[in-house]
N, C-alpha and C. Protein backbone atom coordinates (compact mmCIF):
# COMPACT_ATOMS: atom_id res chain seq x y z
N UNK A 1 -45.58 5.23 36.14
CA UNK A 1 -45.11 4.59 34.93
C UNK A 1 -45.76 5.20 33.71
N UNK A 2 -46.75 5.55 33.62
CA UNK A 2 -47.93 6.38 32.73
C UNK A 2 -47.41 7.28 32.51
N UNK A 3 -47.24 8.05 33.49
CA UNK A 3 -46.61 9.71 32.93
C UNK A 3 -45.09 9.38 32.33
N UNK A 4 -44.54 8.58 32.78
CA UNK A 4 -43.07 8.86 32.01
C UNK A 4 -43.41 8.61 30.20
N UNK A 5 -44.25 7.68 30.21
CA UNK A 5 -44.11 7.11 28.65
C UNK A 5 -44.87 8.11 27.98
N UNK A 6 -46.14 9.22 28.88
CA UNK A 6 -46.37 10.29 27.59
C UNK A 6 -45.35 10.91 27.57
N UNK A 7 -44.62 10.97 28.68
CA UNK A 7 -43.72 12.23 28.18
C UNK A 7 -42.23 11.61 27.12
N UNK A 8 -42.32 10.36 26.74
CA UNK A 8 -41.36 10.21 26.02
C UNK A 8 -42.11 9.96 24.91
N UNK A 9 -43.26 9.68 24.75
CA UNK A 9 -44.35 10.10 23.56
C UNK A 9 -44.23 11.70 23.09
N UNK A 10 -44.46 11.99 23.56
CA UNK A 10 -44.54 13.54 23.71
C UNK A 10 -42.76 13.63 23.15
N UNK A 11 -41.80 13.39 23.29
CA UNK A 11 -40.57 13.85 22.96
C UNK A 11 -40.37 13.09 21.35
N UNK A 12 -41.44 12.22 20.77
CA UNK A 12 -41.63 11.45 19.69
C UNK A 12 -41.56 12.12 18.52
N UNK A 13 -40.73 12.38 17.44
CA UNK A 13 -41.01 13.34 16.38
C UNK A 13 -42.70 12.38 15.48
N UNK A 14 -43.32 13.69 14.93
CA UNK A 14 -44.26 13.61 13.84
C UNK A 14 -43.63 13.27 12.26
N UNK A 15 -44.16 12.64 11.67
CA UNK A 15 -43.84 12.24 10.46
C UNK A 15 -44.80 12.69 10.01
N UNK A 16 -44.26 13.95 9.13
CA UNK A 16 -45.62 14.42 7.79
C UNK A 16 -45.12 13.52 6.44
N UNK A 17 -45.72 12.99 5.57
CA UNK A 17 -45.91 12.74 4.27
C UNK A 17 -46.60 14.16 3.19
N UNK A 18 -46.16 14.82 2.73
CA UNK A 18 -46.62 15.73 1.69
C UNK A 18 -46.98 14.95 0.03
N UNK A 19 -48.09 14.92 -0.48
CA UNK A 19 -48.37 14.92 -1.24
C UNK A 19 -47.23 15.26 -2.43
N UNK A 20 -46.80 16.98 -2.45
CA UNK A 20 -45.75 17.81 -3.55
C UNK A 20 -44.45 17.24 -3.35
N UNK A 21 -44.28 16.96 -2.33
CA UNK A 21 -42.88 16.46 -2.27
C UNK A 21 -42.73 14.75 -2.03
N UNK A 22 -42.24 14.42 -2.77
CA UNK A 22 -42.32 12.75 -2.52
C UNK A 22 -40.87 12.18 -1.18
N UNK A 23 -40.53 13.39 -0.99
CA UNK A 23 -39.45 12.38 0.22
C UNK A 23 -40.08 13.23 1.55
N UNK A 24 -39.48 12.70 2.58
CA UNK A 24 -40.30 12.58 4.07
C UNK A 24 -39.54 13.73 4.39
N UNK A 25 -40.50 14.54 5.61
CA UNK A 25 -39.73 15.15 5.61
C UNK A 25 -40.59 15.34 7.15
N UNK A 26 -39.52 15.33 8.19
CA UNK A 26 -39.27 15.25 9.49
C UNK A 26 -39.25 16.42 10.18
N UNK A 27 -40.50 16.75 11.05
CA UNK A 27 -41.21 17.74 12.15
C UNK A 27 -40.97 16.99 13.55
N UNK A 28 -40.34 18.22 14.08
CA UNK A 28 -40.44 17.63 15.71
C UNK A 28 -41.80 18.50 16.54
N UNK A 29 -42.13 17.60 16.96
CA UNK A 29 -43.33 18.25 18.08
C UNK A 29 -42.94 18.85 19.30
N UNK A 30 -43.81 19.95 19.25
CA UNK A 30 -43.54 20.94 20.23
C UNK A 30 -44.30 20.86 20.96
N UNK A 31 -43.39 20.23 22.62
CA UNK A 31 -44.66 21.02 23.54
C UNK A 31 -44.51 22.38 24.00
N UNK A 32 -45.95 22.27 24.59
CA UNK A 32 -46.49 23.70 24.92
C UNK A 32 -47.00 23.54 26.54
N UNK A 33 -47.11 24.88 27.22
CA UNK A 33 -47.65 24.80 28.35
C UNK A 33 -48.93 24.09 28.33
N UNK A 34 -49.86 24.04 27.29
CA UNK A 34 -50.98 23.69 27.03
C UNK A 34 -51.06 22.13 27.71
N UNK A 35 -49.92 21.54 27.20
CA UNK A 35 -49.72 20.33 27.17
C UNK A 35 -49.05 19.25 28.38
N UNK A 36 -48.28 20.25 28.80
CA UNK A 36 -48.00 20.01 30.04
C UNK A 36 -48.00 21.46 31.39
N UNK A 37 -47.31 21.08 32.19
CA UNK A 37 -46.70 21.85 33.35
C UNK A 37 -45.66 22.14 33.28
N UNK A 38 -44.70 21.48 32.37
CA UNK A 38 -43.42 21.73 32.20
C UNK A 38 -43.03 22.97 31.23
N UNK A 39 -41.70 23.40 31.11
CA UNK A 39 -41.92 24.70 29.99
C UNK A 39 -41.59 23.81 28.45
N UNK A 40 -42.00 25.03 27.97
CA UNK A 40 -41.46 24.46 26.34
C UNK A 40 -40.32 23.30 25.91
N UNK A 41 -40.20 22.69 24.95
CA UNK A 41 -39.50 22.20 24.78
C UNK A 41 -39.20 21.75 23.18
N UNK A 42 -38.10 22.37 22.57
CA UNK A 42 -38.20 22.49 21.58
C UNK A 42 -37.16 21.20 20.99
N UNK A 43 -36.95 20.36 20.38
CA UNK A 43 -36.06 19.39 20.11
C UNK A 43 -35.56 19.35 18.37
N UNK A 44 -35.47 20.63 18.16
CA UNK A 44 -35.52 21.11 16.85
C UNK A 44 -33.32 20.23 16.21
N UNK A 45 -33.51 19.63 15.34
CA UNK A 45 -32.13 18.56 14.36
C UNK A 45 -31.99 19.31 13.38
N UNK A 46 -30.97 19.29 13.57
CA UNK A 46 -30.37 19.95 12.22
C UNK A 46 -29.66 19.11 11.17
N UNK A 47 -30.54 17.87 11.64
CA UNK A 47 -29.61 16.63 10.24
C UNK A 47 -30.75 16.64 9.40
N UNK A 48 -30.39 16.20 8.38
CA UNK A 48 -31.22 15.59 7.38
C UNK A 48 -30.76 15.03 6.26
N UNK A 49 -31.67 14.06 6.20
CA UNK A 49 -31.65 12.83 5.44
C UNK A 49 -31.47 13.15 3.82
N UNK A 50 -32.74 14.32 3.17
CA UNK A 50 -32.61 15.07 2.02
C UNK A 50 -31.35 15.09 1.62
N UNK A 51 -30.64 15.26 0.42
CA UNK A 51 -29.76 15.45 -0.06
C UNK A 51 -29.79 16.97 -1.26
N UNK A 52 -28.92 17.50 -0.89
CA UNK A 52 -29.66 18.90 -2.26
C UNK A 52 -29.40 18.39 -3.75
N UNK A 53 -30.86 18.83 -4.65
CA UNK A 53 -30.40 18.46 -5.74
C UNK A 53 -29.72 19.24 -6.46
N UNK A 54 -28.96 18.83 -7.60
CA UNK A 54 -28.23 19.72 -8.39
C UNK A 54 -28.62 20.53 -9.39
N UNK A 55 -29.23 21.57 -9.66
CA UNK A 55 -29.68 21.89 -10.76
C UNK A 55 -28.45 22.39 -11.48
N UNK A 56 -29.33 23.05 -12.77
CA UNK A 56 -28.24 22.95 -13.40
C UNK A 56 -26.94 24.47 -13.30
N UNK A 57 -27.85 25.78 -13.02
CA UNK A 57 -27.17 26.57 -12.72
C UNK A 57 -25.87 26.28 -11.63
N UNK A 58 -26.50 25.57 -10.48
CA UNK A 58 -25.59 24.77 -9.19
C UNK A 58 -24.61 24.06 -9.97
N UNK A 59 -25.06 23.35 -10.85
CA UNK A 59 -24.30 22.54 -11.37
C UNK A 59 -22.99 23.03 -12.70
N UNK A 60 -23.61 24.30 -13.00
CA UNK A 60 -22.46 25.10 -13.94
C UNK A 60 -21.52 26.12 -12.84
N UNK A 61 -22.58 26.57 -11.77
CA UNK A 61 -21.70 27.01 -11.07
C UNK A 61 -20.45 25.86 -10.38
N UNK A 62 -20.73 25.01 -9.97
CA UNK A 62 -19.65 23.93 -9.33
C UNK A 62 -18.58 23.78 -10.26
N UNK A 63 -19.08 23.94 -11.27
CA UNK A 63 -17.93 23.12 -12.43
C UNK A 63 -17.04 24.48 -12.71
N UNK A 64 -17.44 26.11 -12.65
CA UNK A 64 -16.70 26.96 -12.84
C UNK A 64 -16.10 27.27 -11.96
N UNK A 65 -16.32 26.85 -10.51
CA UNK A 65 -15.26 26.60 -9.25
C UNK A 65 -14.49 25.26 -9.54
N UNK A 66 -14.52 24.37 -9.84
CA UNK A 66 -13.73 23.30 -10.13
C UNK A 66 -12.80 23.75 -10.89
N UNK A 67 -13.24 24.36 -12.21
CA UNK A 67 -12.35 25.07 -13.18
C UNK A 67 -11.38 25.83 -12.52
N UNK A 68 -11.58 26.67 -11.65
CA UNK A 68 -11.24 27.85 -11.46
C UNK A 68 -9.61 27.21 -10.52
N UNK A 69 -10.27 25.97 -9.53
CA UNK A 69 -9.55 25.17 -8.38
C UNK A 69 -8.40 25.10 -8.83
N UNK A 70 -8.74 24.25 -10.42
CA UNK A 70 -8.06 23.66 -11.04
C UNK A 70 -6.76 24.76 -12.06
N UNK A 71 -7.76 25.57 -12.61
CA UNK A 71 -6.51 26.62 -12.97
C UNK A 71 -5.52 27.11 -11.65
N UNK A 72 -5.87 27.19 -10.84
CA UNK A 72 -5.14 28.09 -9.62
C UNK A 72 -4.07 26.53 -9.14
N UNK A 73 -4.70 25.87 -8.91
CA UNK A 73 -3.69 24.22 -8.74
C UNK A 73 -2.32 23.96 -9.73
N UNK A 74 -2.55 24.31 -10.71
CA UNK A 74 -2.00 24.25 -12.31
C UNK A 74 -0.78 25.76 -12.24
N UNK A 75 -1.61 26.83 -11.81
CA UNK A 75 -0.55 27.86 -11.71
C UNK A 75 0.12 27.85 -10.61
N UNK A 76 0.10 27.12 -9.53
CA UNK A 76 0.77 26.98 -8.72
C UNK A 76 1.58 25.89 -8.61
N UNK A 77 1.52 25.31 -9.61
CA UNK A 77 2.72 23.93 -10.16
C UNK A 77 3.18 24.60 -11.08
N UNK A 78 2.94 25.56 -11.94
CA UNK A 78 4.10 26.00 -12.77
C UNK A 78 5.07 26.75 -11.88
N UNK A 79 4.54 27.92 -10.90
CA UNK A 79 4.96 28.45 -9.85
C UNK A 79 5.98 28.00 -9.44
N UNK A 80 5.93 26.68 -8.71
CA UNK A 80 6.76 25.96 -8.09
C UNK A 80 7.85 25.24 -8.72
N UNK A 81 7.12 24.64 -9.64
CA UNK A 81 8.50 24.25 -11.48
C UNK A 81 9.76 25.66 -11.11
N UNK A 82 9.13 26.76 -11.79
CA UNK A 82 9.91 27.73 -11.85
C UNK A 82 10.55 27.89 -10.70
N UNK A 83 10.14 27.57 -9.61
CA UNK A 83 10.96 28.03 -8.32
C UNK A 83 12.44 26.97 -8.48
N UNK A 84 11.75 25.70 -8.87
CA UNK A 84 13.17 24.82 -8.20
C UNK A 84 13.91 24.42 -9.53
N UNK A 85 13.13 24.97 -10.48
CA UNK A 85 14.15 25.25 -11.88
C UNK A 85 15.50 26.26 -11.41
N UNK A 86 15.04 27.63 -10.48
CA UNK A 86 16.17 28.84 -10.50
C UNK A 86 16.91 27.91 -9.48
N UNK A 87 16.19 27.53 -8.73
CA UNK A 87 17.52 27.02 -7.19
C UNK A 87 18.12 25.44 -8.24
N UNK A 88 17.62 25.09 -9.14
CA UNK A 88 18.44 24.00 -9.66
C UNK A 88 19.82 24.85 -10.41
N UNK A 89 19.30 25.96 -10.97
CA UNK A 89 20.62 26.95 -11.58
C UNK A 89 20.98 27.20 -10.86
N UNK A 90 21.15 27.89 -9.64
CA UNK A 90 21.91 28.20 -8.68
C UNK A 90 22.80 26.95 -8.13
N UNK A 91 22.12 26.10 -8.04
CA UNK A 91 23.07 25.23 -7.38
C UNK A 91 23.88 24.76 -8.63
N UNK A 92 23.59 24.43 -9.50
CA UNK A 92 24.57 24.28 -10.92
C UNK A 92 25.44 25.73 -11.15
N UNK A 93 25.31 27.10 -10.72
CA UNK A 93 26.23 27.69 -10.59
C UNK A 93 27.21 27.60 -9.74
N UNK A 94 26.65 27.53 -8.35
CA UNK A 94 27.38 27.50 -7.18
C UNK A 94 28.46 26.50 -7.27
N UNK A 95 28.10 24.84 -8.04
CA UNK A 95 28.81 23.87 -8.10
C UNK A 95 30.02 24.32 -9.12
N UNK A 96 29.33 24.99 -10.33
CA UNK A 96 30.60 24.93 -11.29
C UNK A 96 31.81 26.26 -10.42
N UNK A 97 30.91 26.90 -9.64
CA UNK A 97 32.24 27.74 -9.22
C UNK A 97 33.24 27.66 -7.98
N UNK A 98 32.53 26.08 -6.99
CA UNK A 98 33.19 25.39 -6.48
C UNK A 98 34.28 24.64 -7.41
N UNK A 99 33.76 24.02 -8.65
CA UNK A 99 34.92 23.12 -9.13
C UNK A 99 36.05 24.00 -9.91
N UNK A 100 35.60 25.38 -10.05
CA UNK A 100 36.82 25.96 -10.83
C UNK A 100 37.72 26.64 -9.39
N UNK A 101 37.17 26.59 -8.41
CA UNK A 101 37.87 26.74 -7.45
C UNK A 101 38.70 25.82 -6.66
N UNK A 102 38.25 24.70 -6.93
CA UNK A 102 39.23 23.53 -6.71
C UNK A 102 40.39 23.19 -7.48
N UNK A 103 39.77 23.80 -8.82
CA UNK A 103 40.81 23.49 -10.14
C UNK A 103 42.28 24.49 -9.98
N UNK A 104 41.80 25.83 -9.19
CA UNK A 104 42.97 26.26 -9.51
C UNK A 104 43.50 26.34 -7.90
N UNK A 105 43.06 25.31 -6.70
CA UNK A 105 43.86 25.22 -5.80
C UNK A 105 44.55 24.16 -5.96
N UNK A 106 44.06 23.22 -7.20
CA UNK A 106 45.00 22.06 -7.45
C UNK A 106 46.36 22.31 -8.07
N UNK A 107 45.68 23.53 -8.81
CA UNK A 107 47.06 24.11 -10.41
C UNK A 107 48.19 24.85 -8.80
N UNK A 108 47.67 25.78 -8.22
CA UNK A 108 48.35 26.02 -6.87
C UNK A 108 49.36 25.23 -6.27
N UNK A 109 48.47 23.83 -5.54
CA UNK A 109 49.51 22.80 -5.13
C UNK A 109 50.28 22.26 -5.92
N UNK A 110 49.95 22.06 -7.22
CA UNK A 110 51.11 21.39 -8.09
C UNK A 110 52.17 22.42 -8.28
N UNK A 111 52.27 23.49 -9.03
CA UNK A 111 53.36 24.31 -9.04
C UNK A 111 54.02 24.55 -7.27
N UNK A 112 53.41 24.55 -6.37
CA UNK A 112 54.33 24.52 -4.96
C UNK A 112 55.08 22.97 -4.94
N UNK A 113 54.11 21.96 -5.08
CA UNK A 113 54.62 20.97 -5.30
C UNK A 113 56.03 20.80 -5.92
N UNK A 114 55.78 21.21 -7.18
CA UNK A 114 57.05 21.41 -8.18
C UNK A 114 58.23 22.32 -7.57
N UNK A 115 57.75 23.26 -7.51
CA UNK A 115 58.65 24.14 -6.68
C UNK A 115 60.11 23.19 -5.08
N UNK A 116 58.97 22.84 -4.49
CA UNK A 116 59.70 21.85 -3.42
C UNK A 116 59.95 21.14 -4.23
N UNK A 117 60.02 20.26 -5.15
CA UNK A 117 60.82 19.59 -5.82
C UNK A 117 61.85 19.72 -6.17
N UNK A 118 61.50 20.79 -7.11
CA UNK A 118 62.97 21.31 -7.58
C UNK A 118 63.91 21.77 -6.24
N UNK A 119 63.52 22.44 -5.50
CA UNK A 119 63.92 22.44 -4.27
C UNK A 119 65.16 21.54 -3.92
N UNK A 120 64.73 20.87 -3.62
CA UNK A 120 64.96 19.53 -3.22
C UNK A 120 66.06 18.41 -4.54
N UNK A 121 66.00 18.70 -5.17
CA UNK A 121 67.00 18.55 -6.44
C UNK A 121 68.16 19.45 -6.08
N UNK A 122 67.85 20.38 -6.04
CA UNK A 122 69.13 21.83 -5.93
C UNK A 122 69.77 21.06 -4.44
N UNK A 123 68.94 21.19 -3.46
CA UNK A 123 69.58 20.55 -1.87
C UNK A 123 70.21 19.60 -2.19
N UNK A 124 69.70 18.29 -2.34
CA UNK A 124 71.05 17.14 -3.03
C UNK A 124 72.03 17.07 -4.20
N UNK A 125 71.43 18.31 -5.09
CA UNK A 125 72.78 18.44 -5.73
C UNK A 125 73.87 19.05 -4.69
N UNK A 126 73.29 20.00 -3.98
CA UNK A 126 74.56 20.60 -3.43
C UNK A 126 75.29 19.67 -2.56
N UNK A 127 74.87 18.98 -1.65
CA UNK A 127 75.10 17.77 -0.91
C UNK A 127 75.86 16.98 -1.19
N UNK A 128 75.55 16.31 -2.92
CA UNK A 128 76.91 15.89 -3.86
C UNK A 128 77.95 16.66 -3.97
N UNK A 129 78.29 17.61 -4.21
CA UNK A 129 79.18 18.80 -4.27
C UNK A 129 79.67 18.60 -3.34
N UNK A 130 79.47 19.00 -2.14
CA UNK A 130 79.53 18.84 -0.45
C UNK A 130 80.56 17.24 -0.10
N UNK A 131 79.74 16.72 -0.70
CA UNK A 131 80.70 15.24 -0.40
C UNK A 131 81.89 15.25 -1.14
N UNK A 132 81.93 15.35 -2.48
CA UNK A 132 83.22 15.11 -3.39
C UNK A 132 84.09 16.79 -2.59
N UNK A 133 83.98 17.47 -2.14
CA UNK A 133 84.94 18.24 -1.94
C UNK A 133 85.51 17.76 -0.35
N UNK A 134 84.42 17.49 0.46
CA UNK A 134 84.94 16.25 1.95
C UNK A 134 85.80 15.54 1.39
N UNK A 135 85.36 14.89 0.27
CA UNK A 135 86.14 13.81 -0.06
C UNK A 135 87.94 14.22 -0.51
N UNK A 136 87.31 15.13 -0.82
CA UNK A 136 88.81 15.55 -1.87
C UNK A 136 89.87 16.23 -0.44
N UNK A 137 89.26 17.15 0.18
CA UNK A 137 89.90 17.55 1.42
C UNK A 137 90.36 15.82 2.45
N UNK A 138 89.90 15.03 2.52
CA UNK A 138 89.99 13.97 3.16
C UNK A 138 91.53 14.09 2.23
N UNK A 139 91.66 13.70 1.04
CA UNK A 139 93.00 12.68 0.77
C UNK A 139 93.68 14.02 1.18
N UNK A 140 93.53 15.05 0.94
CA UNK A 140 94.68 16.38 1.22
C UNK A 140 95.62 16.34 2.62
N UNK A 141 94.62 15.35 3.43
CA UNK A 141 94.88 15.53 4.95
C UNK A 141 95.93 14.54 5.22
N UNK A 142 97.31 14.48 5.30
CA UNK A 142 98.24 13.50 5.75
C UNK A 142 98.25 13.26 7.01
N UNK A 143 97.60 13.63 7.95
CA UNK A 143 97.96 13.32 9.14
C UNK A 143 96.46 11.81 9.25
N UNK A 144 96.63 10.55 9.81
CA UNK A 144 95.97 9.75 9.44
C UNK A 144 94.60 9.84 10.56
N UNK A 145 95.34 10.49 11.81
CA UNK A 145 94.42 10.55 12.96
C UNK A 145 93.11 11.85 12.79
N UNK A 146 93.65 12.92 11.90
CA UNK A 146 92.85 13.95 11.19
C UNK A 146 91.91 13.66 10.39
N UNK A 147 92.73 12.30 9.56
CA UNK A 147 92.18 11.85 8.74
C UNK A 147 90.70 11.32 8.95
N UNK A 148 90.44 10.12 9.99
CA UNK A 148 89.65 9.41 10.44
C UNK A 148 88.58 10.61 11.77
N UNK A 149 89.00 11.38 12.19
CA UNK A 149 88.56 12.15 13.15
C UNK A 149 87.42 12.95 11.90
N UNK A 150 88.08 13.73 10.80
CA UNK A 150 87.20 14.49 9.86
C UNK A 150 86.63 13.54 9.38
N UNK A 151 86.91 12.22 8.88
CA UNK A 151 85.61 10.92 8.09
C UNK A 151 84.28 10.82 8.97
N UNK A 152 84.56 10.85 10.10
CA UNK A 152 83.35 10.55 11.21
C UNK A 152 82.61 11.53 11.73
């Protein structure tokens, strides 16, 4: 029971206090063959509690990378403005030359339109024509059975 607890003594970090520096600052103890039978053992952290301070060079340097972040952030939103400004013209071209292309497949269908119309005027005029001359050949016909045979 003895030996386990030096050796978790022994795995115990040292706390130095320095005089020059007023925050703590954390040493791990090393064993040595000296100390035991076992080999070295080094339990060396790489955390710490410290925080870096800012001086002021650090601190002009940060701010001329911030600057810098910030210009490059800024030119890359105008960048992008400009990008979907051209594809907004494009598509405002593309549209107006869809609608003048609709415009003149409409002007298209209407004059065919018209066209079969008139068409179609000329066909029943002739049709009238067509009837009044049936008609007129009808009374020409004395025979009554001719008569009724050509009506039907």
């Amino acid at each position: 029971m003895e030996e386990s607890e030096k050796r978790e003594l022994q795995l115990l970090f040292n706390v130095a206090i320095s005089n020059d520096d007023p925050t703590i600052a954390y040493k791990p103890f090393l064993m040595t063959k000296d100390q035991t039978d076992q080999p070295q053992l080094d339990l060396n952290l790489s955390m710490s509690i410290i925080t870096p301070q800012m001086t002021a060079s650090n601190e002009a340097d940060s701010n001329l990378k911030n600057e810098q972040v910030m210009k490059q952030h800024a030119a890359e939103q105008v960048r992008l403005a400009a990008l979907e400004r051209v594809y907004a013209e494009r598509m405002r071209e593309l549209a107006r030359r869809e609608l003048e292309q609709a415009e003149k497949e409409f002007a298209r269908a209407k004059m065919i339109w018209e066209r079969a119309r008139e068409e179609v005027e000329k066909v029943e005029s002739m049709k009238m024509i067509a009837t009044r001359r049936i008609s007129s050949t009808c009374v020409e016909i004395t025979c009554q059975n001719c008569r009724q045979h050509f009506q039907s």
